[in-house]
C-alpha atoms as a PDB file:
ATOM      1  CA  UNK A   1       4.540 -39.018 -73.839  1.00  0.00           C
ATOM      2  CA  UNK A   2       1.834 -38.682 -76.941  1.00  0.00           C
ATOM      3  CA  UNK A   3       1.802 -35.939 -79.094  1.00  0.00           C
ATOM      4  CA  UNK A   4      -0.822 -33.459 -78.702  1.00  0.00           C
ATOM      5  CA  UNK A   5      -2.466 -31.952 -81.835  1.00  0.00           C
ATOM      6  CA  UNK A   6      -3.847 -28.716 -79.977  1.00  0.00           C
ATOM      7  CA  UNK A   7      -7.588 -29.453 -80.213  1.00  0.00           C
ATOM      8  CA  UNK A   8      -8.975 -27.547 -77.831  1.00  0.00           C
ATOM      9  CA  UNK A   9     -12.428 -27.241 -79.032  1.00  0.00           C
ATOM     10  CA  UNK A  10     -14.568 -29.861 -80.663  1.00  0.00           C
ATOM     11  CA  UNK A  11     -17.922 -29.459 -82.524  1.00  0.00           C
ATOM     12  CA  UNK A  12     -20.199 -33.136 -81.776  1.00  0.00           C
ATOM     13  CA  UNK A  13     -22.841 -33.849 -84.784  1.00  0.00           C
ATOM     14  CA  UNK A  14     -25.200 -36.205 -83.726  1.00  0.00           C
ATOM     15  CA  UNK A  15     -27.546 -37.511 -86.425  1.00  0.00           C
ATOM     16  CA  UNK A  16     -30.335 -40.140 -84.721  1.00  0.00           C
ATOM     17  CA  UNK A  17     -33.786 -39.501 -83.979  1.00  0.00           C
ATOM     18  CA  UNK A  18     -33.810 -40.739 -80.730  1.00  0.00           C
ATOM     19  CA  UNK A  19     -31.505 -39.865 -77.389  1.00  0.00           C
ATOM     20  CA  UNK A  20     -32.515 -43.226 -75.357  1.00  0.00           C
ATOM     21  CA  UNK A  21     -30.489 -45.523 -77.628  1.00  0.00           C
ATOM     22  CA  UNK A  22     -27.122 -47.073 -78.156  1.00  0.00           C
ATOM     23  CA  UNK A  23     -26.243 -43.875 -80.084  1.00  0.00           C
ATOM     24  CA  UNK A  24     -27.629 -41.758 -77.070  1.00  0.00           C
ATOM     25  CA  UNK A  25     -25.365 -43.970 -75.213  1.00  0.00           C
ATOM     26  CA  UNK A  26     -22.626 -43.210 -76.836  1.00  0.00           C
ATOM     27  CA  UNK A  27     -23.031 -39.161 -77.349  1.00  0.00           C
ATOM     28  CA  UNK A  28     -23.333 -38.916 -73.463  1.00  0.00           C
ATOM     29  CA  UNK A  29     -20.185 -41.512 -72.999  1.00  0.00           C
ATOM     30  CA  UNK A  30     -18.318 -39.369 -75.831  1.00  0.00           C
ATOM     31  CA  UNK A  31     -18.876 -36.265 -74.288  1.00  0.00           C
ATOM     32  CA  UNK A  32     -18.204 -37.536 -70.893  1.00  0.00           C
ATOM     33  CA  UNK A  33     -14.531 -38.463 -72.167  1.00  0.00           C
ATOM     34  CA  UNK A  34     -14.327 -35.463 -73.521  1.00  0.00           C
ATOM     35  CA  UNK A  35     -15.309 -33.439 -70.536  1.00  0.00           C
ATOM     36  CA  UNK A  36     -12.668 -35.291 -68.470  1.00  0.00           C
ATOM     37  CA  UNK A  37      -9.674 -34.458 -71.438  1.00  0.00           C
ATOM     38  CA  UNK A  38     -10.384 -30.953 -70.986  1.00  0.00           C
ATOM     39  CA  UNK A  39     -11.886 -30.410 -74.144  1.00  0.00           C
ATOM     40  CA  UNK A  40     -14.877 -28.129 -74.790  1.00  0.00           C
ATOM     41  CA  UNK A  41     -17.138 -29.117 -76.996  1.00  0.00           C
ATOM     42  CA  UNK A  42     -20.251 -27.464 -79.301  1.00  0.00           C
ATOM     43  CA  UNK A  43     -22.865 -30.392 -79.572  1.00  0.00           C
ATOM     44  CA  UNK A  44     -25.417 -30.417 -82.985  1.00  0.00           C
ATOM     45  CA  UNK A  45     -28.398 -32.375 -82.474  1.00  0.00           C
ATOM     46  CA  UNK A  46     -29.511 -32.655 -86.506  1.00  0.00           C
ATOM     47  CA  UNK A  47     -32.703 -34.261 -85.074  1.00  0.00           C
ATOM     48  CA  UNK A  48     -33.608 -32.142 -82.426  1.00  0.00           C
ATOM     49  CA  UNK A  49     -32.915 -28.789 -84.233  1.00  0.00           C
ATOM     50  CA  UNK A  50     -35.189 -29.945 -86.771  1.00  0.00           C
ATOM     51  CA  UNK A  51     -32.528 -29.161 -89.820  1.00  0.00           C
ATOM     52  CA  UNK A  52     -33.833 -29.195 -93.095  1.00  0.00           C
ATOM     53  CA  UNK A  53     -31.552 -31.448 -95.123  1.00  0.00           C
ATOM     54  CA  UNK A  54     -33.181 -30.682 -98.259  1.00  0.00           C
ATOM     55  CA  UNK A  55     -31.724 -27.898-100.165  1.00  0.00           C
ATOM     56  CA  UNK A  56     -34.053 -26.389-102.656  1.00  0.00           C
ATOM     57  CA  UNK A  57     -32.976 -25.148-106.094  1.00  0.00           C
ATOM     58  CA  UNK A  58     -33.236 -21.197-105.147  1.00  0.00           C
ATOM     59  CA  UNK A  59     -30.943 -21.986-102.240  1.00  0.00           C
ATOM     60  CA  UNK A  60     -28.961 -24.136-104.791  1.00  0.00           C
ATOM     61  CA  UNK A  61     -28.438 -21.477-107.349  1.00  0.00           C
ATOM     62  CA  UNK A  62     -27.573 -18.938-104.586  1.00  0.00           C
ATOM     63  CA  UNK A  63     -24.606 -20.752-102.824  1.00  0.00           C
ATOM     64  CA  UNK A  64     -22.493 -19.398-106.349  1.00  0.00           C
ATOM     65  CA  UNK A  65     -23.375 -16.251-104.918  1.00  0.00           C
ATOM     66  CA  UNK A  66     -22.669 -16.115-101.469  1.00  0.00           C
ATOM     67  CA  UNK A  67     -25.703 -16.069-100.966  1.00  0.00           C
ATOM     68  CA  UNK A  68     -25.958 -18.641 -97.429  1.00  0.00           C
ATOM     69  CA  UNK A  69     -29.490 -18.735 -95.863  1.00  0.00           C
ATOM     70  CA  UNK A  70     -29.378 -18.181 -91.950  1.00  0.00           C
ATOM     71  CA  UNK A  71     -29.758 -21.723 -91.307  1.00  0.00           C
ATOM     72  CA  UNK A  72     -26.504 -23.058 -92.647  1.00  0.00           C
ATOM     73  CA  UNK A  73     -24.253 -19.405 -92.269  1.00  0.00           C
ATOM     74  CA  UNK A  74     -25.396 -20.185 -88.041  1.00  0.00           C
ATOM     75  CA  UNK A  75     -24.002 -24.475 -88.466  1.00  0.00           C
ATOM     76  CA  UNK A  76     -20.726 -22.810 -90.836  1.00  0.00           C
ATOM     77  CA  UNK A  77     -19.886 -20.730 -87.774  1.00  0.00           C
ATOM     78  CA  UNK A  78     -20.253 -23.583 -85.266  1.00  0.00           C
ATOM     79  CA  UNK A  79     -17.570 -25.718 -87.783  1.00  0.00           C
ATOM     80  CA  UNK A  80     -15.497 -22.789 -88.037  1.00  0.00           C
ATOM     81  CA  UNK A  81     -15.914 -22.336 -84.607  1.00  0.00           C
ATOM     82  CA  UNK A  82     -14.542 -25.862 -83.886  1.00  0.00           C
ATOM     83  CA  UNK A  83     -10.384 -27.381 -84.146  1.00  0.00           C
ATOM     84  CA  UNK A  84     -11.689 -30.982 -84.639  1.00  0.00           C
ATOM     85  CA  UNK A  85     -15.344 -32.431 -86.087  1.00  0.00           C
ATOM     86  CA  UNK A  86     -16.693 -35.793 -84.665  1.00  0.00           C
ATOM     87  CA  UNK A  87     -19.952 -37.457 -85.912  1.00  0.00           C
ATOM     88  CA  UNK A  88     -22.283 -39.953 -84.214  1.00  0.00           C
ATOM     89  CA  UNK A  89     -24.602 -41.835 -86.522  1.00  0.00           C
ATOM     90  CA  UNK A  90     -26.048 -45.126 -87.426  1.00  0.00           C
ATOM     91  CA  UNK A  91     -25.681 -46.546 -90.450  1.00  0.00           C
ATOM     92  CA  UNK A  92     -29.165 -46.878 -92.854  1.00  0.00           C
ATOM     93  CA  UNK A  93     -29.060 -48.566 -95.955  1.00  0.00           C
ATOM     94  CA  UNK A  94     -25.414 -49.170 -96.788  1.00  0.00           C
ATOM     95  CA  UNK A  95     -24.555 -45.650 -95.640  1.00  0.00           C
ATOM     96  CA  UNK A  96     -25.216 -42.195 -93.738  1.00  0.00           C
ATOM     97  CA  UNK A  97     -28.747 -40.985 -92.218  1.00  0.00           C
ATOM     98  CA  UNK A  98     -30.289 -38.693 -95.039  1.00  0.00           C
ATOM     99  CA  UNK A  99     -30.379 -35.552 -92.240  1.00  0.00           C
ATOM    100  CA  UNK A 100     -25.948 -35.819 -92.103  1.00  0.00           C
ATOM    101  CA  UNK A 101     -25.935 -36.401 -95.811  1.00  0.00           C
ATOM    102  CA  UNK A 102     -28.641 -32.830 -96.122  1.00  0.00           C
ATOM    103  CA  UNK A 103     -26.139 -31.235 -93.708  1.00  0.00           C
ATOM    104  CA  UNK A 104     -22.603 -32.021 -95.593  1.00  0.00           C
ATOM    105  CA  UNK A 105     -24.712 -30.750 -98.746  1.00  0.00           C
ATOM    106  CA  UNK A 106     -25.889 -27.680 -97.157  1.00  0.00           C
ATOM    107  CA  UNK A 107     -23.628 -26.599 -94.928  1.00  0.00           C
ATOM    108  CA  UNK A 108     -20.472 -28.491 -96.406  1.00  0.00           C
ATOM    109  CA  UNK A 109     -20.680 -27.605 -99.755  1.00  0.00           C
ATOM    110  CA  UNK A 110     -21.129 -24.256-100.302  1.00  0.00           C
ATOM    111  CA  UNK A 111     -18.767 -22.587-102.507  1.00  0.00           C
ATOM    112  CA  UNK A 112     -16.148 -20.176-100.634  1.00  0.00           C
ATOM    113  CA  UNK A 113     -16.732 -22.317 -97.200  1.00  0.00           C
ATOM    114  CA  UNK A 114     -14.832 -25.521 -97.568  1.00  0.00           C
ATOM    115  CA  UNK A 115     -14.206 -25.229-101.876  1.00  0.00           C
ATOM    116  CA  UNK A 116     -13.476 -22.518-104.404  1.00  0.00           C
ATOM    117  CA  UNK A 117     -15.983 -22.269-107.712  1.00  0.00           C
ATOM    118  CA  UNK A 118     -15.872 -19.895-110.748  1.00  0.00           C
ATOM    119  CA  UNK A 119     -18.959 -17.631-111.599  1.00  0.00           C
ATOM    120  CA  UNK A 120     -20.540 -21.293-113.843  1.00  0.00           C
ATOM    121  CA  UNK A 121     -19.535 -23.606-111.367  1.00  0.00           C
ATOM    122  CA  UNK A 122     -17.108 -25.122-113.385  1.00  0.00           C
ATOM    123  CA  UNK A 123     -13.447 -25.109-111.691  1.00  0.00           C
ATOM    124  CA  UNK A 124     -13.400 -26.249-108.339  1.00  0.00           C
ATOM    125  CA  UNK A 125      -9.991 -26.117-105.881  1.00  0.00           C
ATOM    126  CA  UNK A 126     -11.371 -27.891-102.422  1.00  0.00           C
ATOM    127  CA  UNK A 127      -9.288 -28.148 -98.938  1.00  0.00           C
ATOM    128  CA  UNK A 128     -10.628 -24.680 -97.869  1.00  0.00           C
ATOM    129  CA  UNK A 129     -11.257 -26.173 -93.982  1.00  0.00           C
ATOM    130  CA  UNK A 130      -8.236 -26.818 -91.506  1.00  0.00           C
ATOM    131  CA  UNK A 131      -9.500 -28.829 -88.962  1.00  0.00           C
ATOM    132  CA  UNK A 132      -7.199 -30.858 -86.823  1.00  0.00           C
ATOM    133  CA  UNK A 133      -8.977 -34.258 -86.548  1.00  0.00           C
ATOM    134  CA  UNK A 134     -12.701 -36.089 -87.448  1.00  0.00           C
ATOM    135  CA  UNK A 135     -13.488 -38.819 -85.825  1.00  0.00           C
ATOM    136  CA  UNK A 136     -16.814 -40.946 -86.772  1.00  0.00           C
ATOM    137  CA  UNK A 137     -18.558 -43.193 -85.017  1.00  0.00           C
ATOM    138  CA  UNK A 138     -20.872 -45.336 -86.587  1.00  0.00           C
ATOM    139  CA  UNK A 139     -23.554 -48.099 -85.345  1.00  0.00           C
ATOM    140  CA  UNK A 140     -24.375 -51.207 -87.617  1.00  0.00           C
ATOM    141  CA  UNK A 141     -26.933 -53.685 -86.692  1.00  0.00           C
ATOM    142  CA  UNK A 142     -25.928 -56.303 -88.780  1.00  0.00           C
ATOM    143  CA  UNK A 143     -23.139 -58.712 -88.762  1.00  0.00           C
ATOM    144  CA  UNK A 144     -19.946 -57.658 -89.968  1.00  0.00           C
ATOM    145  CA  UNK A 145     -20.083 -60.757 -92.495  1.00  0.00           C
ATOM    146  CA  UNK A 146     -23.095 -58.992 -93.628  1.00  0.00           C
ATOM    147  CA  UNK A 147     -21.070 -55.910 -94.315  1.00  0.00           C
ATOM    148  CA  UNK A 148     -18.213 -57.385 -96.567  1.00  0.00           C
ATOM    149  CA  UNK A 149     -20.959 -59.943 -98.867  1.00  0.00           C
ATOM    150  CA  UNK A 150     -22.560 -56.333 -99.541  1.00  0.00           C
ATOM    151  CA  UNK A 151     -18.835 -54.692-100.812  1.00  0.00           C
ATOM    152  CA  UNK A 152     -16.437 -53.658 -98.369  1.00  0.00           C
ATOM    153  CA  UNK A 153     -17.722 -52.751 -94.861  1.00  0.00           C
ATOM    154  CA  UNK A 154     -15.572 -49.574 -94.294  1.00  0.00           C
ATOM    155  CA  UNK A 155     -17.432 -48.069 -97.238  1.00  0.00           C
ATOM    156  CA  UNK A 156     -20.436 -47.447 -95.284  1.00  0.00           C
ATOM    157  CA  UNK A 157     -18.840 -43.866 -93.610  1.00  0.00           C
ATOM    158  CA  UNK A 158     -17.199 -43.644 -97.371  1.00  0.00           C
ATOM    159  CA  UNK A 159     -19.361 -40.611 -98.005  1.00  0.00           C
ATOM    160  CA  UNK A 160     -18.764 -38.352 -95.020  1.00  0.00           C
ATOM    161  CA  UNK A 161     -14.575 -39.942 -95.016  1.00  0.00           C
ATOM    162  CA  UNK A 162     -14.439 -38.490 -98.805  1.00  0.00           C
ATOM    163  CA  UNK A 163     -16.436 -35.433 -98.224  1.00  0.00           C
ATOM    164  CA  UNK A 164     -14.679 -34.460 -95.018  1.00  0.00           C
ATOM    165  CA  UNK A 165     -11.057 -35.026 -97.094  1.00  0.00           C
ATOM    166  CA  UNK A 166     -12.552 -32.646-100.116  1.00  0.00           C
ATOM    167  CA  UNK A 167     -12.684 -30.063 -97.407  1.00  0.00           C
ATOM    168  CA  UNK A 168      -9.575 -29.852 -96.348  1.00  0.00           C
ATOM    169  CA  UNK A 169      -9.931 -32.416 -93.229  1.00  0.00           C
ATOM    170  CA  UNK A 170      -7.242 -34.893 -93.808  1.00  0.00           C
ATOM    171  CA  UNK A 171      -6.770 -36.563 -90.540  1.00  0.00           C
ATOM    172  CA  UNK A 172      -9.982 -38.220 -90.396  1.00  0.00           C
ATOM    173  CA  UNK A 173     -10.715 -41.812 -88.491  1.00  0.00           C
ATOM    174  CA  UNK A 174     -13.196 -44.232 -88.333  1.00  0.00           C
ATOM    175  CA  UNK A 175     -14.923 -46.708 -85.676  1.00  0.00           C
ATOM    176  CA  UNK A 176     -17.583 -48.842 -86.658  1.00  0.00           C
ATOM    177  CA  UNK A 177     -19.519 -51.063 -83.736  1.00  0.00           C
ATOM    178  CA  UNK A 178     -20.824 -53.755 -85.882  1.00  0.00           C
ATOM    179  CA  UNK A 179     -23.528 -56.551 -84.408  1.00  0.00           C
ATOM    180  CA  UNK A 180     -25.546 -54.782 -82.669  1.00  0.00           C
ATOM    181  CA  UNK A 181     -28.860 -55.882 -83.593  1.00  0.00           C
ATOM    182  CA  UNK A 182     -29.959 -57.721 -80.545  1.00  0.00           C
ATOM    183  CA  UNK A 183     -27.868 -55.688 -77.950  1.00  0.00           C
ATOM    184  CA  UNK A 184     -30.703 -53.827 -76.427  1.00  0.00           C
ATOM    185  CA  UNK A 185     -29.220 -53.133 -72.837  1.00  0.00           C
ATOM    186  CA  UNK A 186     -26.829 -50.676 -72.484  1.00  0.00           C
ATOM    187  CA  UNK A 187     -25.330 -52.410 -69.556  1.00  0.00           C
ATOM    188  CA  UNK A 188     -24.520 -56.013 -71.769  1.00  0.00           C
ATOM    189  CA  UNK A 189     -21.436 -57.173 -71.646  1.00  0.00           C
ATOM    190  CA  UNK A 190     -21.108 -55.963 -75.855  1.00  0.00           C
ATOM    191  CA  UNK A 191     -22.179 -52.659 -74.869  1.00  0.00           C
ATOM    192  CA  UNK A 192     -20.056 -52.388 -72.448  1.00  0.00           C
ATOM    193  CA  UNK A 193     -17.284 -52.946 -74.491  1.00  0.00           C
ATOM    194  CA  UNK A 194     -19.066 -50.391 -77.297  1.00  0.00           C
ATOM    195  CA  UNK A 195     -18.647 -47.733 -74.923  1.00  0.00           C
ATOM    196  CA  UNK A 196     -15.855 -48.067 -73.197  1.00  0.00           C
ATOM    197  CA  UNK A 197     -14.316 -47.655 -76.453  1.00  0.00           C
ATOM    198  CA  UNK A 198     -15.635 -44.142 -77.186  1.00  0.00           C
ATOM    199  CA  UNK A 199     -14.703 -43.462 -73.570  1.00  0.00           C
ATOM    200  CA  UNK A 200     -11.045 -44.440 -74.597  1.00  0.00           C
ATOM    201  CA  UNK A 201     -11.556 -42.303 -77.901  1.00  0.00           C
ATOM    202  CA  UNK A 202     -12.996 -39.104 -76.361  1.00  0.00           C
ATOM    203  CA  UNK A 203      -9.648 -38.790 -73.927  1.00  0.00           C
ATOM    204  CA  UNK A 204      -7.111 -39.396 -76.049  1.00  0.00           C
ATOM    205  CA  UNK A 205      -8.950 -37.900 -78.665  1.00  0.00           C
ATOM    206  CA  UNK A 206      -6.282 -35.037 -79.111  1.00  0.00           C
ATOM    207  CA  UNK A 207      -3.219 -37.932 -79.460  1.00  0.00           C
ATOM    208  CA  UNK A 208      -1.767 -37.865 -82.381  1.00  0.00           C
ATOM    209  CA  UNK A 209      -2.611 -40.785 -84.430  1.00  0.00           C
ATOM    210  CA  UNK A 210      -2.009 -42.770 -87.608  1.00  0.00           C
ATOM    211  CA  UNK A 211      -5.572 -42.145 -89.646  1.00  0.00           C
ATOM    212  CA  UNK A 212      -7.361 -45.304 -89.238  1.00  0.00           C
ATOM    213  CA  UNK A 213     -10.476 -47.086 -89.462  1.00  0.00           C
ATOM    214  CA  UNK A 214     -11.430 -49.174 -86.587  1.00  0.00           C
ATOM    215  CA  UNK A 215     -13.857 -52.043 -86.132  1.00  0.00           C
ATOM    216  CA  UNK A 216     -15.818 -53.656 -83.006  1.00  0.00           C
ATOM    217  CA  UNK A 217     -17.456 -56.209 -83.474  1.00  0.00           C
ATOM    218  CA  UNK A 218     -17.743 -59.290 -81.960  1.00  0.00           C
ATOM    219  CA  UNK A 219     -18.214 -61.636 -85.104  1.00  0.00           C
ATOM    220  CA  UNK A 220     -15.582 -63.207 -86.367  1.00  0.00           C
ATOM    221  CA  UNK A 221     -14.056 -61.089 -89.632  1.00  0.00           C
ATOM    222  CA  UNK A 222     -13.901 -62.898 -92.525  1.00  0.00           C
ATOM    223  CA  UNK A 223     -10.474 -63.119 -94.073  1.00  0.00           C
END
């Protein structure tokens, strides 16, 4: 029998500006698989909640003081809130939608949240936050050929991975649906297989797993 890691609650970040999508798709699947593990869930729409992911230098300054504005002390209490993060976005540019990256810097990385800071800012101890699991899933349009002439594909969720393990959240795993460019219609045979894959992820998503990264695609990877 697999282990369980005693997630019980789960807090869904969902960065895309649009709900009819493949990344729609895939929230409602997600949560779906969820509902059907048992799990209860806290869903962030960055989008829809309009979140600011611009932090200006007041609010910058501040954070060494404790000084959170309501915006990011009401997302901190839906992470704390939470025994396991998972994140749904697609991948712009080589890397994360600028709302997620906005939201690890405001929310994220406030001193006394998930790091420890002096007075200056100088000495910081992070691994403050003791979440259970992460999970991202992340949507590429390109071919995963594309991905490794441009560096090394995993290195497109690179930011959030090595932001999330700052914080404390070790246990963190990756899936990356890669050619997706022309799948329009969510009931294709590659979507299909997209989401039937989160399905499988959502209800065994408190198994206890090697840390992984995980890629669907269906080009051929180079070797």
């Amino acid at each position: 029998m697999a282990e369980s890691l005693g997630i019980r609650k789960v807090l869904v970040v969902y960065s895309h500006p649009a709900h009819q999508c493949l990344n729609g798709a895939i929230l409602d699947t997600f949560l779906e698989g969820l509902a059907r593990a048992g799990l209860e869930h806290r869903l962030r729409d960055l989008y829809a909640l309009g979140f600011n992911p611009a932090p200006l230098e007041k609010e910058w300054r501040d954070g060494f003081a404790g000084i959170i504005p309501d915006e990011c002390k009401r997302e901190q209490e839906h992470v704390l809130w939470a025994d396991a993060l998972v994140f749904i976005q697609p991948a712009w540019n080589f890397s994360l939608p600028a709302i997620l990256k906005g939201y690890l810097d405001r929310v994220f990385v406030i001193p006394g949240f998930s790091f420890e800071s002096d007075p200056n800012g100088v000495t910081y101890r992070g691994g403050l936050l003791k979440h259970k699991k992460a999970l991202v899933l992340q949507t590429l349009g390109g071919a995963l050929q594309t991905g490794y002439r441009f560096g090394n594909a995993t290195e497109y969720a690179q930011a959030l991975v090595s932001s999330l393990h700052y914080t404390g959240i070790r246990n963190t795993h990756v899936t990356q649906f890669w050619n997706l460019y022309k799948e329009t219609q969510v009931d294709s045979p590659e979507i299909a297989r997209v989401l039937a894959t989160v399905r499988s992820l959502a209800e065994t998503f408190d198994t206890k797993q090697p840390e992984r990264v995980q890629i669907v695609s269906s080009c051929v990877t180079p070797p």
